[in-house]
C-alpha atoms as a PDB file:
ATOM      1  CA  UNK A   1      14.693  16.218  -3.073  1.00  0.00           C
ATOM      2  CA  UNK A   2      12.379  16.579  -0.136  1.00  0.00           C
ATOM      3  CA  UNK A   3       9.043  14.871  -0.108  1.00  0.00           C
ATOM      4  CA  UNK A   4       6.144  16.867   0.009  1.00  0.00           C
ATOM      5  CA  UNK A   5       2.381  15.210   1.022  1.00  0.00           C
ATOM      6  CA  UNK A   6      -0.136  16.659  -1.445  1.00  0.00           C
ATOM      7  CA  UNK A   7      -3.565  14.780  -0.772  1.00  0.00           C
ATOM      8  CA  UNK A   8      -4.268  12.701   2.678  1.00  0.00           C
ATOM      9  CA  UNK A   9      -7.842  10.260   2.301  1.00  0.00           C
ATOM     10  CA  UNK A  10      -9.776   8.240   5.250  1.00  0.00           C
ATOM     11  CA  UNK A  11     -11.049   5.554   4.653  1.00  0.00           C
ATOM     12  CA  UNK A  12     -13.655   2.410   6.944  1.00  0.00           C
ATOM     13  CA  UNK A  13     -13.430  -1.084   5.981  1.00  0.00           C
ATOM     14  CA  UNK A  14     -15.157  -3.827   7.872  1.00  0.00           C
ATOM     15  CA  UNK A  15     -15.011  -8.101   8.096  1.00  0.00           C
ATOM     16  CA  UNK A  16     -18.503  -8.754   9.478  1.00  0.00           C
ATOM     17  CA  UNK A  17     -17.847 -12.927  10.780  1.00  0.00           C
ATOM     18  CA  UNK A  18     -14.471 -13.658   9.811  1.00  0.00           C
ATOM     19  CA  UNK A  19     -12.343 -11.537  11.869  1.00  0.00           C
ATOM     20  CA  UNK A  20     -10.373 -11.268   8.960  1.00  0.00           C
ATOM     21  CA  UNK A  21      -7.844  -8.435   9.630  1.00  0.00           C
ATOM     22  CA  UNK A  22      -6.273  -8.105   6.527  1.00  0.00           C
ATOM     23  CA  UNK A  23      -9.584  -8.119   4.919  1.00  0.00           C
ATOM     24  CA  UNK A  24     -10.925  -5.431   6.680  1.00  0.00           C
ATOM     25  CA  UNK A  25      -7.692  -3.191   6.325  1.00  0.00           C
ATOM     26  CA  UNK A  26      -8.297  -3.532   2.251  1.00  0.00           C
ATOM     27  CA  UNK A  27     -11.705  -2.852   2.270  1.00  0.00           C
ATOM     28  CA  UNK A  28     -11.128   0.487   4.101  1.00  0.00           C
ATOM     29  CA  UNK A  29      -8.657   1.484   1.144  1.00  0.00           C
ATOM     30  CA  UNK A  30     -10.965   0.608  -1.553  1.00  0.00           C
ATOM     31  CA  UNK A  31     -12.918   2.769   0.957  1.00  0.00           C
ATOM     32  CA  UNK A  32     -10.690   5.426   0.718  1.00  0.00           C
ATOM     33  CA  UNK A  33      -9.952   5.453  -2.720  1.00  0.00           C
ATOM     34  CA  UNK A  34     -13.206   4.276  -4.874  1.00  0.00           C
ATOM     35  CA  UNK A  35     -14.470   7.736  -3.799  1.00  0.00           C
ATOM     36  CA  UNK A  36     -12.388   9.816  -5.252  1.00  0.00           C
ATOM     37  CA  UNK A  37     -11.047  10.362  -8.648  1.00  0.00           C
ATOM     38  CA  UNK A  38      -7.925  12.660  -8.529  1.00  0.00           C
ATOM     39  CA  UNK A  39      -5.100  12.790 -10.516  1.00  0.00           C
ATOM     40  CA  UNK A  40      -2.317  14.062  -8.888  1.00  0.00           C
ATOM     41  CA  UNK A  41      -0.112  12.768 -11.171  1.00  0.00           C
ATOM     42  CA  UNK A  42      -1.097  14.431 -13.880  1.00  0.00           C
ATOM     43  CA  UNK A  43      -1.474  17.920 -12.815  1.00  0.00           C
ATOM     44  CA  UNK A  44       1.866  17.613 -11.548  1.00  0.00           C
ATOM     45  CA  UNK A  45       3.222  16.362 -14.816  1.00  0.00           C
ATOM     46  CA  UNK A  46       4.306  13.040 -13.061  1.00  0.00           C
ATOM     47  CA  UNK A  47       4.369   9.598 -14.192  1.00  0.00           C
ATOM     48  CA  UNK A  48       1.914   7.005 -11.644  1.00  0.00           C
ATOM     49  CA  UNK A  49       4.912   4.905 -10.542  1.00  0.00           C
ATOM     50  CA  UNK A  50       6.145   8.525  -8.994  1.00  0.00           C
ATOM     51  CA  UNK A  51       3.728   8.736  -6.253  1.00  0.00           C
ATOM     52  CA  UNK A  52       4.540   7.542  -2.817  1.00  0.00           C
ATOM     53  CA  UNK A  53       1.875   6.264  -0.981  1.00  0.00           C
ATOM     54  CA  UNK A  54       2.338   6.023   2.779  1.00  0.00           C
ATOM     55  CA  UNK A  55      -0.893   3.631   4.242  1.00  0.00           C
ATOM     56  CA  UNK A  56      -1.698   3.307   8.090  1.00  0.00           C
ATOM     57  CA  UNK A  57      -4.150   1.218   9.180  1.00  0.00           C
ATOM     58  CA  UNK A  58      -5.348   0.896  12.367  1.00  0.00           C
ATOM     59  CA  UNK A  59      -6.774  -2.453  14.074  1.00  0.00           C
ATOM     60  CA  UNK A  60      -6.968  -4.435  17.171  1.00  0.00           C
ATOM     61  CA  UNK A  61      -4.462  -7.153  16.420  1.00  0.00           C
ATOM     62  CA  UNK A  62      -2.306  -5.352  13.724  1.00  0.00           C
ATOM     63  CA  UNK A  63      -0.073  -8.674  13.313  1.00  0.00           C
ATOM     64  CA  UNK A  64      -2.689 -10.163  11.511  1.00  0.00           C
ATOM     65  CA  UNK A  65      -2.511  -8.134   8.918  1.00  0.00           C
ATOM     66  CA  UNK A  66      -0.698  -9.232   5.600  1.00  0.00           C
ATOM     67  CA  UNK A  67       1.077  -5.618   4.148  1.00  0.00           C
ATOM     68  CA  UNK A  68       1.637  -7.558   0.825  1.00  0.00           C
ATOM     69  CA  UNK A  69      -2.260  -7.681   0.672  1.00  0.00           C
ATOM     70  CA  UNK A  70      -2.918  -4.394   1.284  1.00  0.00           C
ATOM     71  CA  UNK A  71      -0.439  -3.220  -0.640  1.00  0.00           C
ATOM     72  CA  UNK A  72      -1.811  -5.312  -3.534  1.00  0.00           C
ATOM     73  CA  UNK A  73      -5.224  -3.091  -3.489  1.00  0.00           C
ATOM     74  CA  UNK A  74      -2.948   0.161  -5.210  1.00  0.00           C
ATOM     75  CA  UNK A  75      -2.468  -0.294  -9.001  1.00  0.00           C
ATOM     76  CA  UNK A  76       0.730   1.836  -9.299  1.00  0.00           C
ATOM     77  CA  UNK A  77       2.682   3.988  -6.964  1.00  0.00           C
ATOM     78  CA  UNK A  78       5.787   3.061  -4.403  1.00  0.00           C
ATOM     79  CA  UNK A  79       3.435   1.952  -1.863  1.00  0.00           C
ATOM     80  CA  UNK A  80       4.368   1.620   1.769  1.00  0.00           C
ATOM     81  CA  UNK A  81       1.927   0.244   4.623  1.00  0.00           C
ATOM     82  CA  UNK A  82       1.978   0.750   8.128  1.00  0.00           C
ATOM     83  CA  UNK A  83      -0.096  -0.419  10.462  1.00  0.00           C
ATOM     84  CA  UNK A  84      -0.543   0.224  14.239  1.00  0.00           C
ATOM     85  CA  UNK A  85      -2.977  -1.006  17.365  1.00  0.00           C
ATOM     86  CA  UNK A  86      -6.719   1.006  17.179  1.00  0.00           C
ATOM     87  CA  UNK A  87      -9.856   0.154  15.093  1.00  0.00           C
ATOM     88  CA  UNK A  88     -12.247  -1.581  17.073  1.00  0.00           C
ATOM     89  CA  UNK A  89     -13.611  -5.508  16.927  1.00  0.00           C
ATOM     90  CA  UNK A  90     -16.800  -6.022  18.804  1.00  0.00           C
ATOM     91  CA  UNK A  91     -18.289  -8.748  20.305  1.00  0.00           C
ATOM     92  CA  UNK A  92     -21.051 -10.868  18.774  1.00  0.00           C
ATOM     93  CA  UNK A  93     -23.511 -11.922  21.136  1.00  0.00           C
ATOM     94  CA  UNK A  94     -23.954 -15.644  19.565  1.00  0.00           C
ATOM     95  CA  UNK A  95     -20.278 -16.215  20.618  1.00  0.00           C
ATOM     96  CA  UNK A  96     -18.880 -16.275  17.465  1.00  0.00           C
ATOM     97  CA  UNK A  97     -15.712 -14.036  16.233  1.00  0.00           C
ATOM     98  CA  UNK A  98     -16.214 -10.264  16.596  1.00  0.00           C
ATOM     99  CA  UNK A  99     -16.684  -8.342  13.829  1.00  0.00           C
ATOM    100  CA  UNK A 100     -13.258  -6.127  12.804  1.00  0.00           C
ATOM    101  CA  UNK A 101     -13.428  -2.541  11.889  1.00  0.00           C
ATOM    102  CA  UNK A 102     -10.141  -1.010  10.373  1.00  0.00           C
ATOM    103  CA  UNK A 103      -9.159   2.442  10.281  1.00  0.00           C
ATOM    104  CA  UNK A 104      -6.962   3.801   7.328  1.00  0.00           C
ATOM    105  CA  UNK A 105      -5.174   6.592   6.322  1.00  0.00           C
ATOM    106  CA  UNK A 106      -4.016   7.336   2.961  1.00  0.00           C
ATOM    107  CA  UNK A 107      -1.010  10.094   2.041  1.00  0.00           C
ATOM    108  CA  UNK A 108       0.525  10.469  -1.345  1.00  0.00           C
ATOM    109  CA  UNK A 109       3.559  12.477  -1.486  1.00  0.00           C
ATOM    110  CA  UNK A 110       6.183  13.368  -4.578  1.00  0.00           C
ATOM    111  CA  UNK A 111       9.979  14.269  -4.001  1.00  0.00           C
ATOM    112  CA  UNK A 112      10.229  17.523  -5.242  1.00  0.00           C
ATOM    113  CA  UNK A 113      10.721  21.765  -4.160  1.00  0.00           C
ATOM    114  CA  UNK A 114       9.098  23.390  -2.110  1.00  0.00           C
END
């Protein structure tokens, strides 16, 4: 059955001092998602575990982000992350690590007609 993308959310997330990548990425889910409150599931007579969740997330050093964390933020659905160079860190002034903003996108899907 073909897959068919129903609902596509943005989402910001931030790490102030840590230039924590991963950190950042999950925080722009939680973004992304504690905003809403749709249940596509439901209306489509689905079970949860059905939906397939594509993720990209966007950063400046995408290899330092875990995709088992990120992941980890979605409480069902087949869940896959990509992630990809963008988002932007900028410099602190005092020297010390830039602060890290990610970029996400969020796409649930179903296999089914039409």
């Amino acid at each position: 059955m073909p897959r068919k993308r129903l609902l596509t959310e943005f989402g910001f997330g931030s790490s102030l001092r840590r230039q924590d990548y991963t950190q950042a990425a999950m925080r722009g889910v939680e973004n992304a998602l504690w905003h809403n409150s749709i249940n596509l599931a439901e209306l489509f007579g689905r079970e949860k575990s059905d939906m397939l969740i594509d993720v990209d997330v966007a950063v400046a050093a995408p290899d330092q982000v875990d995709v088992e964390k990120v992941a980890g933020v979605f409480p069902y659905g087949q869940v896959r992350v990509h992630v990809s160079k963008g988002g932007l860190d900028i410099p602190r002034q005092d020297g010390g690590k830039p602060t890290v903003m990610a970029n996400i996108a969020i796409s649930v899907s179903f296999e089914m007609e039409g």
